[in-house]
Protein backbone atom coordinates (compact mmCIF):
# COMPACT_ATOMS: atom_id res chain seq x y z
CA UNK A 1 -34.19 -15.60 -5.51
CA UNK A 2 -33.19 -12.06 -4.20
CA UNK A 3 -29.71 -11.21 -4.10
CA UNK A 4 -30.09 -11.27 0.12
CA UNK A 5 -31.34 -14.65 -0.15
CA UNK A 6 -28.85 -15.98 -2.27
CA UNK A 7 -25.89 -14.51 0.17
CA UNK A 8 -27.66 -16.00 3.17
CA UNK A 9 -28.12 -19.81 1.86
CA UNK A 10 -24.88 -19.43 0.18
CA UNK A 11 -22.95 -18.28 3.86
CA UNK A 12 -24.94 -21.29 5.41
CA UNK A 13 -23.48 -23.82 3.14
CA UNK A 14 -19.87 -22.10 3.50
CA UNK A 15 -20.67 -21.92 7.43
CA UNK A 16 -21.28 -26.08 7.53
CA UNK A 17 -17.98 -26.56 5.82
CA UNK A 18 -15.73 -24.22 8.60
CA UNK A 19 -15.15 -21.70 6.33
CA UNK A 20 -14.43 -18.29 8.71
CA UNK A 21 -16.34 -15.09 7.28
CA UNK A 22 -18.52 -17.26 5.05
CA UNK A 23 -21.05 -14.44 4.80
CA UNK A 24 -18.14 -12.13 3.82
CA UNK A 25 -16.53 -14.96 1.06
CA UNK A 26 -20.18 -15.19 -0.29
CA UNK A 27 -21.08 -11.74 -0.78
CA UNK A 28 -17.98 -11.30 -2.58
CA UNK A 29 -18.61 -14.30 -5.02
CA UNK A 30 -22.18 -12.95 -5.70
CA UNK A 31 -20.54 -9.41 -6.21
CA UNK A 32 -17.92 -11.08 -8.26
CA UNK A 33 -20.53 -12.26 -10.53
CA UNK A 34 -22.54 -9.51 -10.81
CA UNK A 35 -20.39 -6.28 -10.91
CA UNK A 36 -22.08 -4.65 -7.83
CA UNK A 37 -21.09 -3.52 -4.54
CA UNK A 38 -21.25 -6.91 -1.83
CA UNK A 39 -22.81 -4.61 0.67
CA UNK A 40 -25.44 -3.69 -1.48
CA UNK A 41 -26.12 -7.33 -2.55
CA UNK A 42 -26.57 -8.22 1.08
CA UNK A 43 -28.99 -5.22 1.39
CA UNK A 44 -31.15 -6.12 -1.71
CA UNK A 45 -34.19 -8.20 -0.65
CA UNK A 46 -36.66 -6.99 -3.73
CA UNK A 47 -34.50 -7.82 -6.91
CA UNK A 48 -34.66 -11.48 -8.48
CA UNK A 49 -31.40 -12.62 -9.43
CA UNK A 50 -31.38 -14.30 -13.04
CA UNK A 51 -31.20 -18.17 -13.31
CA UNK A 52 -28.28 -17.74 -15.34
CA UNK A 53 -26.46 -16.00 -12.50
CA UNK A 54 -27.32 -18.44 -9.76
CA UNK A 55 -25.76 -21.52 -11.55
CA UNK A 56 -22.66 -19.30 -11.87
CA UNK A 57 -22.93 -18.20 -8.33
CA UNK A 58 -23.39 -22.02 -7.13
CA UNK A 59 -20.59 -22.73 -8.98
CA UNK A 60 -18.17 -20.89 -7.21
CA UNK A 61 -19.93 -21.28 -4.33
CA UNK A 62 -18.93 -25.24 -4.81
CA UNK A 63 -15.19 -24.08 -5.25
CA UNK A 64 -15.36 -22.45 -2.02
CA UNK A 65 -16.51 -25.00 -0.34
CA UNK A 66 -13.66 -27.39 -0.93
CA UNK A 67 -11.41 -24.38 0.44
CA UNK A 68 -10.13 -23.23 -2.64
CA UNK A 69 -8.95 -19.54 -1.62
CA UNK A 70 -11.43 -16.73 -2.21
CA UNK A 71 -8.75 -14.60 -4.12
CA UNK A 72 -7.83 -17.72 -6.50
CA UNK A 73 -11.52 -18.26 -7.38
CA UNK A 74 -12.30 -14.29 -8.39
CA UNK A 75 -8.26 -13.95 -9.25
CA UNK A 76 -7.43 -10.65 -8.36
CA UNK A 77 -6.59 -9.02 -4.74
CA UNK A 78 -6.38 -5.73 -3.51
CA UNK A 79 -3.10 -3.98 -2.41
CA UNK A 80 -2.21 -0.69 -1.46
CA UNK A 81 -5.52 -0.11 -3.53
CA UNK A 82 -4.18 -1.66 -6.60
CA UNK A 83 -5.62 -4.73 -7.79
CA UNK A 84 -3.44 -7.38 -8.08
CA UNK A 85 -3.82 -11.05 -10.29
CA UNK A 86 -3.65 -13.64 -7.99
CA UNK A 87 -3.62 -17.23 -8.79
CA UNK A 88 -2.43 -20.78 -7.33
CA UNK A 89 1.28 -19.43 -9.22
CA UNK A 90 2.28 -17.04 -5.91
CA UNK A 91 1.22 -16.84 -2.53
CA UNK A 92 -1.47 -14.64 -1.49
CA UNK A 93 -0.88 -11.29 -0.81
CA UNK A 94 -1.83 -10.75 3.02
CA UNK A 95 -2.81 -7.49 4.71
CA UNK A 96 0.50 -7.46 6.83
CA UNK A 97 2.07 -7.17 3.95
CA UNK A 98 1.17 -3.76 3.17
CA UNK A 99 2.61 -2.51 6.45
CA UNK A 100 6.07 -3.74 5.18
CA UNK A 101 5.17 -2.07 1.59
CA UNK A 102 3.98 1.26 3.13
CA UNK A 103 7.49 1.31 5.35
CA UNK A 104 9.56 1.36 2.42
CA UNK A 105 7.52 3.90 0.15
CA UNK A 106 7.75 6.12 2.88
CA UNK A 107 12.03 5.12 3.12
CA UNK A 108 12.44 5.46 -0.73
CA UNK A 109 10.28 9.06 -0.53
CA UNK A 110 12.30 10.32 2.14
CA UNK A 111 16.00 9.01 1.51
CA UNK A 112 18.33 8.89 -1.46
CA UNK A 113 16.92 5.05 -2.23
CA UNK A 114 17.49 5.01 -6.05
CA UNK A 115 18.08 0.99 -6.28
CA UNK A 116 15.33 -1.26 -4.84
CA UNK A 117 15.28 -5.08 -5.31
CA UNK A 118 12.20 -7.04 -4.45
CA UNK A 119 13.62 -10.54 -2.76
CA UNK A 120 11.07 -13.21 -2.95
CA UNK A 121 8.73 -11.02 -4.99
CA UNK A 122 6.09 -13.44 -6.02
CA UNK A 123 2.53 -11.57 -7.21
CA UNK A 124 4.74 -8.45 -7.35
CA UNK A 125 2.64 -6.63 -5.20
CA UNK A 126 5.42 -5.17 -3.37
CA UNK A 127 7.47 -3.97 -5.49
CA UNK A 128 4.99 -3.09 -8.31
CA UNK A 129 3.82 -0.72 -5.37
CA UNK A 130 6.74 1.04 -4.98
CA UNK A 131 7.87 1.43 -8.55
CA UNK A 132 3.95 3.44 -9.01
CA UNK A 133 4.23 5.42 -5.18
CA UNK A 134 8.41 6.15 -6.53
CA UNK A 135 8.23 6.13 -10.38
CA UNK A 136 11.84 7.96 -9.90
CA UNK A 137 13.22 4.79 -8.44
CA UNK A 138 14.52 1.73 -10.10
CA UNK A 139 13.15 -1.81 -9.06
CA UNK A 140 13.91 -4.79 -9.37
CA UNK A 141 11.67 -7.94 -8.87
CA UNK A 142 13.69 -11.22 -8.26
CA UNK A 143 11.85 -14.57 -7.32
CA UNK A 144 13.28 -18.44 -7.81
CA UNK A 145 9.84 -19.54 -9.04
CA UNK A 146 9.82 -19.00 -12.93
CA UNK A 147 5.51 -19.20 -12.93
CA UNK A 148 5.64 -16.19 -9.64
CA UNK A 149 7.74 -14.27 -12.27
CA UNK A 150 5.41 -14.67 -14.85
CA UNK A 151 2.49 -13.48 -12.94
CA UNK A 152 4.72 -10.61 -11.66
CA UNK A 153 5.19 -9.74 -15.26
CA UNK A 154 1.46 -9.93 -15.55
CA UNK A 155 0.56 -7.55 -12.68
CA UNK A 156 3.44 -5.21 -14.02
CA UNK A 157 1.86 -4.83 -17.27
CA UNK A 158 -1.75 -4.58 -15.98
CA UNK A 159 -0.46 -1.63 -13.56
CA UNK A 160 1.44 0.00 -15.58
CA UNK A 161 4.90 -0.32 -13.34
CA UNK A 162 8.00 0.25 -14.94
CA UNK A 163 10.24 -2.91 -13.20
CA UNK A 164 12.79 -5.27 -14.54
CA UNK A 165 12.97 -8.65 -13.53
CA UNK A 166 15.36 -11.19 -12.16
CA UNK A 167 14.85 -14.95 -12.11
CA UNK A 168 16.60 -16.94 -9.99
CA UNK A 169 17.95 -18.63 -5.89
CA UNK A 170 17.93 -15.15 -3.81
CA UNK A 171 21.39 -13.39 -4.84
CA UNK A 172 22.76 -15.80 -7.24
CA UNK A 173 21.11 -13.59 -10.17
CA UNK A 174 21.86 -9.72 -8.67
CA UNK A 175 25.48 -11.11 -9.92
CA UNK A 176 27.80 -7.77 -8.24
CA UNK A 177 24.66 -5.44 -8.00
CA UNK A 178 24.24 -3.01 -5.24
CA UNK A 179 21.12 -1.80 -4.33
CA UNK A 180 20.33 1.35 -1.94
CA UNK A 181 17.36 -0.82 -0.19
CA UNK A 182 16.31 -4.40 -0.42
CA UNK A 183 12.96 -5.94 0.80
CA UNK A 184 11.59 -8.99 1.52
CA UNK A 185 8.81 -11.27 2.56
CA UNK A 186 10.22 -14.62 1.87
CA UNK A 187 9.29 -18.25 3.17
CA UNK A 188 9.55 -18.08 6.54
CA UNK A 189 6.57 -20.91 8.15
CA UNK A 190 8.73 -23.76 10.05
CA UNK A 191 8.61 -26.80 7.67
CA UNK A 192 6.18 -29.30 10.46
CA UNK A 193 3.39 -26.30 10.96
CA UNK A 194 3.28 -26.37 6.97
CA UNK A 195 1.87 -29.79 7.41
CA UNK A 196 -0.86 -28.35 9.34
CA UNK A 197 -1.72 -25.16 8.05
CA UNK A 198 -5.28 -23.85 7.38
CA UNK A 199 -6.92 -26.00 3.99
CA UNK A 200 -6.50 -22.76 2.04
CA UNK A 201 -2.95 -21.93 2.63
CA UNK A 202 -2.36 -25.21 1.76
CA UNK A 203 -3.19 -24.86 -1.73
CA UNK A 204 -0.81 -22.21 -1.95
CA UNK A 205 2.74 -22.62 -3.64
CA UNK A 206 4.58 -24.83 -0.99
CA UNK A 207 8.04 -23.07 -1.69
CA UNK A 208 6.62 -20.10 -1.02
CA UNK A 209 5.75 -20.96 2.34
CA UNK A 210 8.30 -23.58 3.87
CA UNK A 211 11.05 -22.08 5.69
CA UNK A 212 13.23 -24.90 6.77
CA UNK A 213 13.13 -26.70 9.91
CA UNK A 214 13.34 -23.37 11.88
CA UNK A 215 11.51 -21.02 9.63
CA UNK A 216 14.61 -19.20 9.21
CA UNK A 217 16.51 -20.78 6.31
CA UNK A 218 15.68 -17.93 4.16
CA UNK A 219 17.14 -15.07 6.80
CA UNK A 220 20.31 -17.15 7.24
CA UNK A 221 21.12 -16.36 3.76
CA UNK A 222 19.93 -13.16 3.43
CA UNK A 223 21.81 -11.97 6.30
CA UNK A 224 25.11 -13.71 4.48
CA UNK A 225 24.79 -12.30 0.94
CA UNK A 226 22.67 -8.59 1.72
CA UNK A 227 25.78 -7.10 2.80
CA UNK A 228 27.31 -7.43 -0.31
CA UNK A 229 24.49 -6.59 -2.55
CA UNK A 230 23.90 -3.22 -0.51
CA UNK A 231 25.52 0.24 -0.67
CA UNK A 232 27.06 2.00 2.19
CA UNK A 233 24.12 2.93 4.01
CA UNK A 234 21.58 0.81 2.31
CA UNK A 235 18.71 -0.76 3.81
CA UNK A 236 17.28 -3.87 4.17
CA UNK A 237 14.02 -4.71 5.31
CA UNK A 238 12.16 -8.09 6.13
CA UNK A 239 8.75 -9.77 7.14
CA UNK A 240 9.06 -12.44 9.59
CA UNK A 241 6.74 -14.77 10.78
CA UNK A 242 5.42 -14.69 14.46
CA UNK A 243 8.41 -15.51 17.21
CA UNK A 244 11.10 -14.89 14.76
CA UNK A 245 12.03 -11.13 14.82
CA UNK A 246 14.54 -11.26 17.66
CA UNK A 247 16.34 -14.09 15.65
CA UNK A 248 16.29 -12.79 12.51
CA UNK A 249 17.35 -9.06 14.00
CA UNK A 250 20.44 -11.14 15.64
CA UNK A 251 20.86 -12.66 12.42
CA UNK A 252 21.08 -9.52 10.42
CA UNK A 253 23.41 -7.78 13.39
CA UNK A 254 26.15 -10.85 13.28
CA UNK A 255 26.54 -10.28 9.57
CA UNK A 256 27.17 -6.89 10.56
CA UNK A 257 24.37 -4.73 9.55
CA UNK A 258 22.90 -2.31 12.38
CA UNK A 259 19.00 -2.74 13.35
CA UNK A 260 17.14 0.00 12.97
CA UNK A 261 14.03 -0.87 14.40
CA UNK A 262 11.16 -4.26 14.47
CA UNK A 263 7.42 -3.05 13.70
CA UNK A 264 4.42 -4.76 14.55
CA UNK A 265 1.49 -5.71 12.34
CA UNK A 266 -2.19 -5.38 12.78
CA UNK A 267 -2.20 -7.24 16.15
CA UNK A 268 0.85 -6.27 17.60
CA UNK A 269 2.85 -8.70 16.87
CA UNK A 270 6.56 -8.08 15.98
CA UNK A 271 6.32 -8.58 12.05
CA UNK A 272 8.78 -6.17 10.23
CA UNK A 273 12.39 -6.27 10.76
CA UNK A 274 14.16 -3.51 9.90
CA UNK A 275 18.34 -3.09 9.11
CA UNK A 276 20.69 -0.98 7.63
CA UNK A 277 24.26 -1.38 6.13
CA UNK A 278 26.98 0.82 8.46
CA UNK A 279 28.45 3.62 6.05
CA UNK A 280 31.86 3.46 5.18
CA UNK A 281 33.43 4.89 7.41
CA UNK A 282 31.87 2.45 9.95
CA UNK A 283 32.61 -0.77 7.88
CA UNK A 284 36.13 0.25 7.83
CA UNK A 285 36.46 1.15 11.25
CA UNK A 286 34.70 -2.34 12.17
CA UNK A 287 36.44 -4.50 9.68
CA UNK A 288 39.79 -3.19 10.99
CA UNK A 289 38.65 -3.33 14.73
CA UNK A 290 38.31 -7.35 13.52
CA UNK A 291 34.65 -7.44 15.25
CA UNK A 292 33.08 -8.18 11.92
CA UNK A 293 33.79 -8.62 8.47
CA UNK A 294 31.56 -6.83 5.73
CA UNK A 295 32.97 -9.53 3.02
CA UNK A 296 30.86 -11.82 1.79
């Protein structure tokens, strides 16, 4: 069977089980496999494949079809064009995230950021991506999960990032750290549309997903502790899920940080929120005005 072939019958099967972009998921698995370029696997109609590579191919093929993630089946995913290890420990990295990652490389490049924690850091991808754009900059990658850490660790090592590492709830480990700029992509999916989310994001870490009953559990806190975990000035930056930015901007703004702007991802919707600790000359003047208090 010719490489062509082999994508074709393979997309078919993937098509009859709803999989979206099954001629994309197969070409990849066949590429996988085989080391060459997907596009010109689905071009090759001459070639005979080996039988030894078909039963692999089939295999995974099978995997797929039960709508086990693409990226957990060939275990690494691309990010800012690194290649990050990806596995059923961490959620997925997801395209959108890369706008949030590319917003704060171009903060840390263009402002005294010399202090970054990574909230929620899972695979690592974003803050592995910002230690290798800013080698100059110290990061920190903090997650609850003890197995996202470890794969974090992993993807440091294969990347060659210089990071340190912080396990534990949000804060609870940064102990009286300040840090110039924070970021994070935390759980942030209302807890009933995780019952009902696609069959592949289900199979992703649940506590990396569930946001409480609002999707917001995660911003309530990190608009409490942030303020006192950032210096004058400092930064903090979020992804939200679809609907939330104008909460979680009012969020961050009762706590007393100033918005500085809400981005949009890849289809225009409002994705990144965007905040920033007053200086000190502002805190004072607002803590003494008795509008809002900067202790936490």
């Amino acid at each position: 069977m010719t490489p062509r072939d082999a994508i074709r019958s393979a997309a078919s099967a993937l098509a009859a089980c709803d999989i979206p972009d099954s001629l994309y998921d197969a070409s990849q698995l066949l590429s996988f496999i085989t080391g060459r370029p997907a596009l010109s696997l689905r071009l090759d109609s001459e070639s005979a494949l080996p039988e030894e590579v078909l039963t692999a191919f089939h295999a995974l093929c099978a995997r797929r079809e039960k709508r086990e993630p693409l990226q957990y089946i060939v275990g690494t995913v691309s990010f800012l064009a690194h290649e990050f290890r990806t596995d059923p420990r961490a959620l997925i990295p997801r395209p959108e995230t890369e706008l949030l990652a590319e917003r704060v490389i171009e903060i840390v490049k263009n402002l005294p950021c010399r202090n970054v924690l990574d909230l929620c850091c899972g695979t690592g991808c974003i803050g592995i991506s910002i230690a290798l754009a800013c080698p100059a900059c110290a990061v920190t990658l903090s997650d609850l999960s003890p197995d996202a850490l470890a794969l974090a660790e992993e993807n440091a090592a294969l990347l060659g990032a210089s990071v340190s590492f912080l396990q534990g709830d949000l804060f609870a480990p940064a102990a009286d750290r300040l840090f110039d700029l924070i970021v994070s992509n935390p759980p942030y999916i209302p807890a009933e549309e995780c019952l009902h989310l696609q069959a592949e994001v289900l199979q992703e870490p649940p506590m990396a997903l569930d946001g409480g009953t609002d999707g917001l559990d995660f911003y309530r806190k990190i608009a409490l502790e942030a303020p006192s975990h950032l210096t004058a000035g400092g930064q903090l930056l979020v992804e939200c899920g679809d609907g939330e930015a104008d909460a979680v901007s009012s969020l961050f703004q009762k706590a007393g940080l100033q918005l500085t702007g809400i981005y949009s991802d890849y289809q225009s919707l409002p994705r990144i929120v965007h905040a920033q600790m007053p200086d000190s000359t502002e805190r004072f003047e607002t803590n003494h005005a008795g509008k809002v208090s900067m202790d936490c």
